[in-house]
N, C-alpha and C. Protein backbone atom coordinates (compact mmCIF):
# COMPACT_ATOMS: atom_id res chain seq x y z
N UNK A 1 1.54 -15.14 -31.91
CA UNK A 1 2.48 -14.37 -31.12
C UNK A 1 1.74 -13.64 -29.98
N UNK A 2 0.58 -12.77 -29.91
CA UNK A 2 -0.41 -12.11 -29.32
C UNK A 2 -0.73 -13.39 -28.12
N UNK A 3 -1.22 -14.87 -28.25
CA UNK A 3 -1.33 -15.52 -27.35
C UNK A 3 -0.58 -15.75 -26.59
N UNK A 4 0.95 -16.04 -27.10
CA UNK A 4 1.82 -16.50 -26.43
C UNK A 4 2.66 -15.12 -24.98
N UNK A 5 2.16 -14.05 -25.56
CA UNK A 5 2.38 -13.34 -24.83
C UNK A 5 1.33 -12.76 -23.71
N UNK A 6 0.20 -13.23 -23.93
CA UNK A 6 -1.14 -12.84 -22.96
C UNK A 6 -0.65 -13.81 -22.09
N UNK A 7 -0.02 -15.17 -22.54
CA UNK A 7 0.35 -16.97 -21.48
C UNK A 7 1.41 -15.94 -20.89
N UNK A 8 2.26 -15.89 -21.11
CA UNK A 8 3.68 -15.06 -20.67
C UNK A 8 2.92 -14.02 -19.41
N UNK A 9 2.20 -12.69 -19.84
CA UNK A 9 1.65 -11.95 -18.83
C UNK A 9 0.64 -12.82 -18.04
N UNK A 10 0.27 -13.70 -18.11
CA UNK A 10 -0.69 -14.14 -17.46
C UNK A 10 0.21 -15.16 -15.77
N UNK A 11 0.84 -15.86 -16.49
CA UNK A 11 1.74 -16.52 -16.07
C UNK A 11 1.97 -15.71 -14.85
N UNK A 12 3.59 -14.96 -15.75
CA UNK A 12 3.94 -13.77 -14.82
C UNK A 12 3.54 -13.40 -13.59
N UNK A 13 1.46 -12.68 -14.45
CA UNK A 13 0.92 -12.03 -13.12
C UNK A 13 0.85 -13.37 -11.63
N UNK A 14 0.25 -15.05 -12.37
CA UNK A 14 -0.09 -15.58 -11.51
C UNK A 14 0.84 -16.10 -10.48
N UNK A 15 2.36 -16.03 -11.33
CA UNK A 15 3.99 -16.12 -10.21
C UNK A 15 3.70 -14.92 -9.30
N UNK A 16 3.42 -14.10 -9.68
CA UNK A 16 3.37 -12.42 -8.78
C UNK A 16 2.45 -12.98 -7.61
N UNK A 17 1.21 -13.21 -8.05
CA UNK A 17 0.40 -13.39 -7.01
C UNK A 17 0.55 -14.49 -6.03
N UNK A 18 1.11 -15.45 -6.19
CA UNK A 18 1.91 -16.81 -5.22
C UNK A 18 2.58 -15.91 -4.30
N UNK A 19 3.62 -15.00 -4.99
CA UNK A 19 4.66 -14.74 -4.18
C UNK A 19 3.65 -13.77 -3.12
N UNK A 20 3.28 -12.93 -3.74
CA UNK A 20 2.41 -11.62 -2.67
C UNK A 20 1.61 -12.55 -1.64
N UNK A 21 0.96 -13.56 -2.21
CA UNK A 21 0.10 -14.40 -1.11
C UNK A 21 0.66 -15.03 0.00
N UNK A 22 2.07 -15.92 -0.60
CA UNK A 22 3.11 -16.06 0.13
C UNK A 22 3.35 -14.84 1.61
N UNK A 23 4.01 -14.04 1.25
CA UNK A 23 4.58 -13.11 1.67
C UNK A 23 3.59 -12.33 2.96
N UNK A 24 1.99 -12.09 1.87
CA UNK A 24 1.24 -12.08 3.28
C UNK A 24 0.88 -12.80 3.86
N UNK A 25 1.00 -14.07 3.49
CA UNK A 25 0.66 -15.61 4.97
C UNK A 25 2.40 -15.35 6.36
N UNK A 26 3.11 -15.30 5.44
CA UNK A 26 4.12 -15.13 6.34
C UNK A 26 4.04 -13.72 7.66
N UNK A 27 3.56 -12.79 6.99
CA UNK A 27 3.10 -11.33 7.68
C UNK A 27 1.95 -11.68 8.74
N UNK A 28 1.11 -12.57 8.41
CA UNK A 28 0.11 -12.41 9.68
C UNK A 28 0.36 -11.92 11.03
N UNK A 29 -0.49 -11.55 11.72
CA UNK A 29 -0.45 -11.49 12.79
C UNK A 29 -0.80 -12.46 13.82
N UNK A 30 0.25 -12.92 14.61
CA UNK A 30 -0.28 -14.15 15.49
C UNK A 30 -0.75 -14.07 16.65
N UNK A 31 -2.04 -13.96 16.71
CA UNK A 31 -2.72 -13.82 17.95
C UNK A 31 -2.37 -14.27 19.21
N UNK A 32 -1.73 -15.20 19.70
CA UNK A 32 -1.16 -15.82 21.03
C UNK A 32 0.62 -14.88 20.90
N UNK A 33 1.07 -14.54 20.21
CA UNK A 33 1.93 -13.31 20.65
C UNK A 33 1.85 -12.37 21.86
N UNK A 34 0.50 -11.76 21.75
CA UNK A 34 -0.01 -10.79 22.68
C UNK A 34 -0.36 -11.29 23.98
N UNK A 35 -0.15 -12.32 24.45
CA UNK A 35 0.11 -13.11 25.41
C UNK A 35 1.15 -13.52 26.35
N UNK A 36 2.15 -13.07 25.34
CA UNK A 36 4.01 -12.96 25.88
C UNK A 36 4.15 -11.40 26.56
N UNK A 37 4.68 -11.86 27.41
CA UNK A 37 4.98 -10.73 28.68
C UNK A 37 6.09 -9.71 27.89
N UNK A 38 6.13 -8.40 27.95
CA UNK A 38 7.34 -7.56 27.83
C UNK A 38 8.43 -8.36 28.44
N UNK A 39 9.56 -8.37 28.04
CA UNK A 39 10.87 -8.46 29.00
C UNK A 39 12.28 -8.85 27.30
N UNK A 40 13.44 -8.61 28.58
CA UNK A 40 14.12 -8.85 27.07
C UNK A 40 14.31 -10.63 26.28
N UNK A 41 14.27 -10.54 25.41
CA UNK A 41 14.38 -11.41 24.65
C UNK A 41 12.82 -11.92 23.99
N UNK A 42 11.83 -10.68 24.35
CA UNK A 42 10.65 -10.80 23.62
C UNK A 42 10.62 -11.28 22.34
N UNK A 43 11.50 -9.74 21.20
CA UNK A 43 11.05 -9.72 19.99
C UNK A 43 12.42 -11.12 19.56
N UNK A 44 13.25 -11.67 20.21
CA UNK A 44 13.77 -13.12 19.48
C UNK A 44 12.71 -13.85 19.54
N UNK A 45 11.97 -14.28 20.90
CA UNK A 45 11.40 -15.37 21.17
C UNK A 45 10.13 -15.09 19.41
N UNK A 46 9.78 -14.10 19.39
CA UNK A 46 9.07 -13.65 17.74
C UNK A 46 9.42 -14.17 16.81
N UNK A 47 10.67 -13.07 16.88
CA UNK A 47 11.07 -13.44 15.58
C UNK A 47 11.93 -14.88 15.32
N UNK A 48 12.41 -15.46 16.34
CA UNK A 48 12.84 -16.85 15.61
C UNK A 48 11.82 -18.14 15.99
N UNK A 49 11.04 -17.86 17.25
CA UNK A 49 10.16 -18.90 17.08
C UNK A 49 8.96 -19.11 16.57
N UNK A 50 8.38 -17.77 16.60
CA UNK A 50 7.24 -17.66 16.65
C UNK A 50 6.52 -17.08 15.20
N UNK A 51 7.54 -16.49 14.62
CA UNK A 51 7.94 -16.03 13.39
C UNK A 51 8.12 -16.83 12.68
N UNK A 52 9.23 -17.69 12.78
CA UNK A 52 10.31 -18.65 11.84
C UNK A 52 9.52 -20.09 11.55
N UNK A 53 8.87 -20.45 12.92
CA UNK A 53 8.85 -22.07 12.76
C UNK A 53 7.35 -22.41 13.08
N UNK A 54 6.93 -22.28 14.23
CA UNK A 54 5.47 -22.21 14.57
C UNK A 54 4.73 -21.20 15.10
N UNK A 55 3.09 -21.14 15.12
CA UNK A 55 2.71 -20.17 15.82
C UNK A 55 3.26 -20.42 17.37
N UNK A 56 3.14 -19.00 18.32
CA UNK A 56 3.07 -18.91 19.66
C UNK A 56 2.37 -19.61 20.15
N UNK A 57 0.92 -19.79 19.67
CA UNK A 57 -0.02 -20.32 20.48
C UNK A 57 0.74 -21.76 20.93
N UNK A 58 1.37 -22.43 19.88
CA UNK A 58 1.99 -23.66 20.63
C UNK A 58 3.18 -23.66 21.53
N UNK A 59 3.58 -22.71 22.43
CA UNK A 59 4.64 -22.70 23.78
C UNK A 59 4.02 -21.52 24.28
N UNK A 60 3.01 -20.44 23.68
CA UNK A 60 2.58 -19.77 25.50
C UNK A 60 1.82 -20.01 26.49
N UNK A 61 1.51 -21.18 26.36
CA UNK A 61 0.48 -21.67 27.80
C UNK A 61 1.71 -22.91 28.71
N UNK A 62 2.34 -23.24 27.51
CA UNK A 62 3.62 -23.87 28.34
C UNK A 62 3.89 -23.33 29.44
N UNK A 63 4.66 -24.40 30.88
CA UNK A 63 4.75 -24.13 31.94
C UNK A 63 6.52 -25.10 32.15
N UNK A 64 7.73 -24.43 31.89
CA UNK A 64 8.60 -25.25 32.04
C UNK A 64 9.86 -24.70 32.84
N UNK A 65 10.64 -25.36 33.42
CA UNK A 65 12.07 -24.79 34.08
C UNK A 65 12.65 -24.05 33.00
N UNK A 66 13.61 -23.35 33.84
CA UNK A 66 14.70 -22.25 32.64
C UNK A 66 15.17 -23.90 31.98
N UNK A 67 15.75 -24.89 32.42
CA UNK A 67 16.67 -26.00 31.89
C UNK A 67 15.55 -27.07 31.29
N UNK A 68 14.13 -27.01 31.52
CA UNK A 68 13.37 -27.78 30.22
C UNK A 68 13.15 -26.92 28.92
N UNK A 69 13.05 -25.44 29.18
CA UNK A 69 13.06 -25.03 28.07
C UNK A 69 14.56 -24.94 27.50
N UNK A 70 15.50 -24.92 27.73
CA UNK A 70 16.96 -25.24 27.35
C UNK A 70 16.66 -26.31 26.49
N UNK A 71 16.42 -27.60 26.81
CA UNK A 71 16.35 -28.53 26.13
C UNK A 71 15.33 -28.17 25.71
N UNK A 72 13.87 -27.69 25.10
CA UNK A 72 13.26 -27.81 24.13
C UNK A 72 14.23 -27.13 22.57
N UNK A 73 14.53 -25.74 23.93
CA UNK A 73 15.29 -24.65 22.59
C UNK A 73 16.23 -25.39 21.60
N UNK A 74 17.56 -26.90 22.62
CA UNK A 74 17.89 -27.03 21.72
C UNK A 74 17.29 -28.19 20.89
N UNK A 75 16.62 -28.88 21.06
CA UNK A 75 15.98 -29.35 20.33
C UNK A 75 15.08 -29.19 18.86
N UNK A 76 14.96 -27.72 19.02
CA UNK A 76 14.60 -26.90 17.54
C UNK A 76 15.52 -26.86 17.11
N UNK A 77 17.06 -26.52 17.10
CA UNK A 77 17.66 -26.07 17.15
C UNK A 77 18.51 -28.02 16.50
N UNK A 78 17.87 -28.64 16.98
CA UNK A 78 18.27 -30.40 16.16
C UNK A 78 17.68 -30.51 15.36
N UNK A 79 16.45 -29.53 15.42
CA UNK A 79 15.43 -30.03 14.19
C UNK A 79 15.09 -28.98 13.36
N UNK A 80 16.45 -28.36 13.00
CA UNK A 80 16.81 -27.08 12.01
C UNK A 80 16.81 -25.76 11.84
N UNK A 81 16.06 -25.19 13.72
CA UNK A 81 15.92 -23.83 13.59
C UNK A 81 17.42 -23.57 13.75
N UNK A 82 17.76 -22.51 12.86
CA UNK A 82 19.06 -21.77 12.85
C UNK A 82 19.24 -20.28 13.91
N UNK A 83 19.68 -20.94 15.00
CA UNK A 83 19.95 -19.99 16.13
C UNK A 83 21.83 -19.46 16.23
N UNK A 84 21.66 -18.68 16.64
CA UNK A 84 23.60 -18.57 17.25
C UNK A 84 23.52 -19.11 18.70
N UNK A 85 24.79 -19.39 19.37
CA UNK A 85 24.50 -19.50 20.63
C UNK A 85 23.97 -18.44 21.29
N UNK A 86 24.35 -17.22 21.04
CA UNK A 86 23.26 -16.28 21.79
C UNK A 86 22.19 -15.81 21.98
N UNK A 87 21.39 -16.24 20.70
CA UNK A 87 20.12 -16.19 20.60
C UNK A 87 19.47 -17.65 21.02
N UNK A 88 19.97 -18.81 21.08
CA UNK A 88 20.00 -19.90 22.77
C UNK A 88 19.82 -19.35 23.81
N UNK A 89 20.74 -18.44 24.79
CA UNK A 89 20.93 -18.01 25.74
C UNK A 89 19.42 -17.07 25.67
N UNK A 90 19.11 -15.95 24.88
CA UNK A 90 18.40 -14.95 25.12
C UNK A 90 16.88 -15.91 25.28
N UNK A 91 16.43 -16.60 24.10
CA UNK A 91 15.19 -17.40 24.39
C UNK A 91 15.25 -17.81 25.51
N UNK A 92 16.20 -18.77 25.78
CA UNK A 92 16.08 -19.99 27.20
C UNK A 92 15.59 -18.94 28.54
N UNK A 93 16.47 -17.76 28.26
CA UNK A 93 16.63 -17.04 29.36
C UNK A 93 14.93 -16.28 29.51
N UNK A 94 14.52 -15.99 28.67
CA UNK A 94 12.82 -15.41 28.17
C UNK A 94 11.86 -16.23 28.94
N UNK A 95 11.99 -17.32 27.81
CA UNK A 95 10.70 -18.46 28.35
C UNK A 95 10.86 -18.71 30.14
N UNK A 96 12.51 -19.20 30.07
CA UNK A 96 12.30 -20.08 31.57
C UNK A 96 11.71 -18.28 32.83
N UNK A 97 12.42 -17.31 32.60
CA UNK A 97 11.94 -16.06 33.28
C UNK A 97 10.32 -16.03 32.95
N UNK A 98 9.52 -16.09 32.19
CA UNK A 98 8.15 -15.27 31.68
C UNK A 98 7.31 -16.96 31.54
N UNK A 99 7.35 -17.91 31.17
CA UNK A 99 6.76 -19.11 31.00
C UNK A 99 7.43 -20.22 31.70
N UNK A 100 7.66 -20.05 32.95
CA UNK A 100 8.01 -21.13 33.79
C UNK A 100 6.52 -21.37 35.01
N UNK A 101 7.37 -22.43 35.82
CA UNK A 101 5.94 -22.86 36.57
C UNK A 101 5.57 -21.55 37.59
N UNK A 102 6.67 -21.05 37.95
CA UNK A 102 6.76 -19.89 39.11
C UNK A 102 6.78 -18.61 38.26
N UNK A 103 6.32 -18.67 37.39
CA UNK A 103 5.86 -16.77 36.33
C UNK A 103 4.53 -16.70 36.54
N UNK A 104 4.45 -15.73 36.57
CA UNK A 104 2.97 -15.33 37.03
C UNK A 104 2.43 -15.27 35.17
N UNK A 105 1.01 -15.63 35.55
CA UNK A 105 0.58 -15.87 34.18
C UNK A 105 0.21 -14.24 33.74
């Protein structure tokens, strides 16, 4: 009985620790963030892209029209990121303003 319950706490602790490890891989801090200009639709472009699906580092050196990043946005957006249409509008409107060919780096 004594073993089966050390397996039980042991267990337990090692589900605990997945999840906490989990939880802080998700928390990192992503260094190519700090690279994105203030303006509005910052903390979406974060929190749903940059946050949700990949690091930043892969779209802030990007250089695209407000209407190529339209079509990238919806293209995540085919390939399962869960946006509303307005949080469409706010990204597209971000990137193509702050990461287009004519934004100052």
């Amino acid at each position: 009985m004594a073993r089966y319950r050390i397996a039980v706490i042991a267990g337990a602790a090692t589900a605990s620790l997945v999840v906490a490890t989990t939880a802080l891989a998700q928390r990192r801090i992503d260094a190519a963030v700090a690279k994105l200009a203030d303006g509005d639709g910052k903390i979406a472009v974060i929190e749903l892209c940059a946050g949700a699906c990949h690091p930043a580092a892969r779209f802030v050196n990007m250089r695209q029209s407000r209407d190529a990043w339209h079509n990238t946005v919806m293209s995540m957006v085919a390939r399962g990121a869960q946006l509303f249409p307005e949080d469409v509008d706010t990204i597209t409107n971000y990137l193509g303003a702050h990461l287009s060919d004519g934004a100052v780096k």
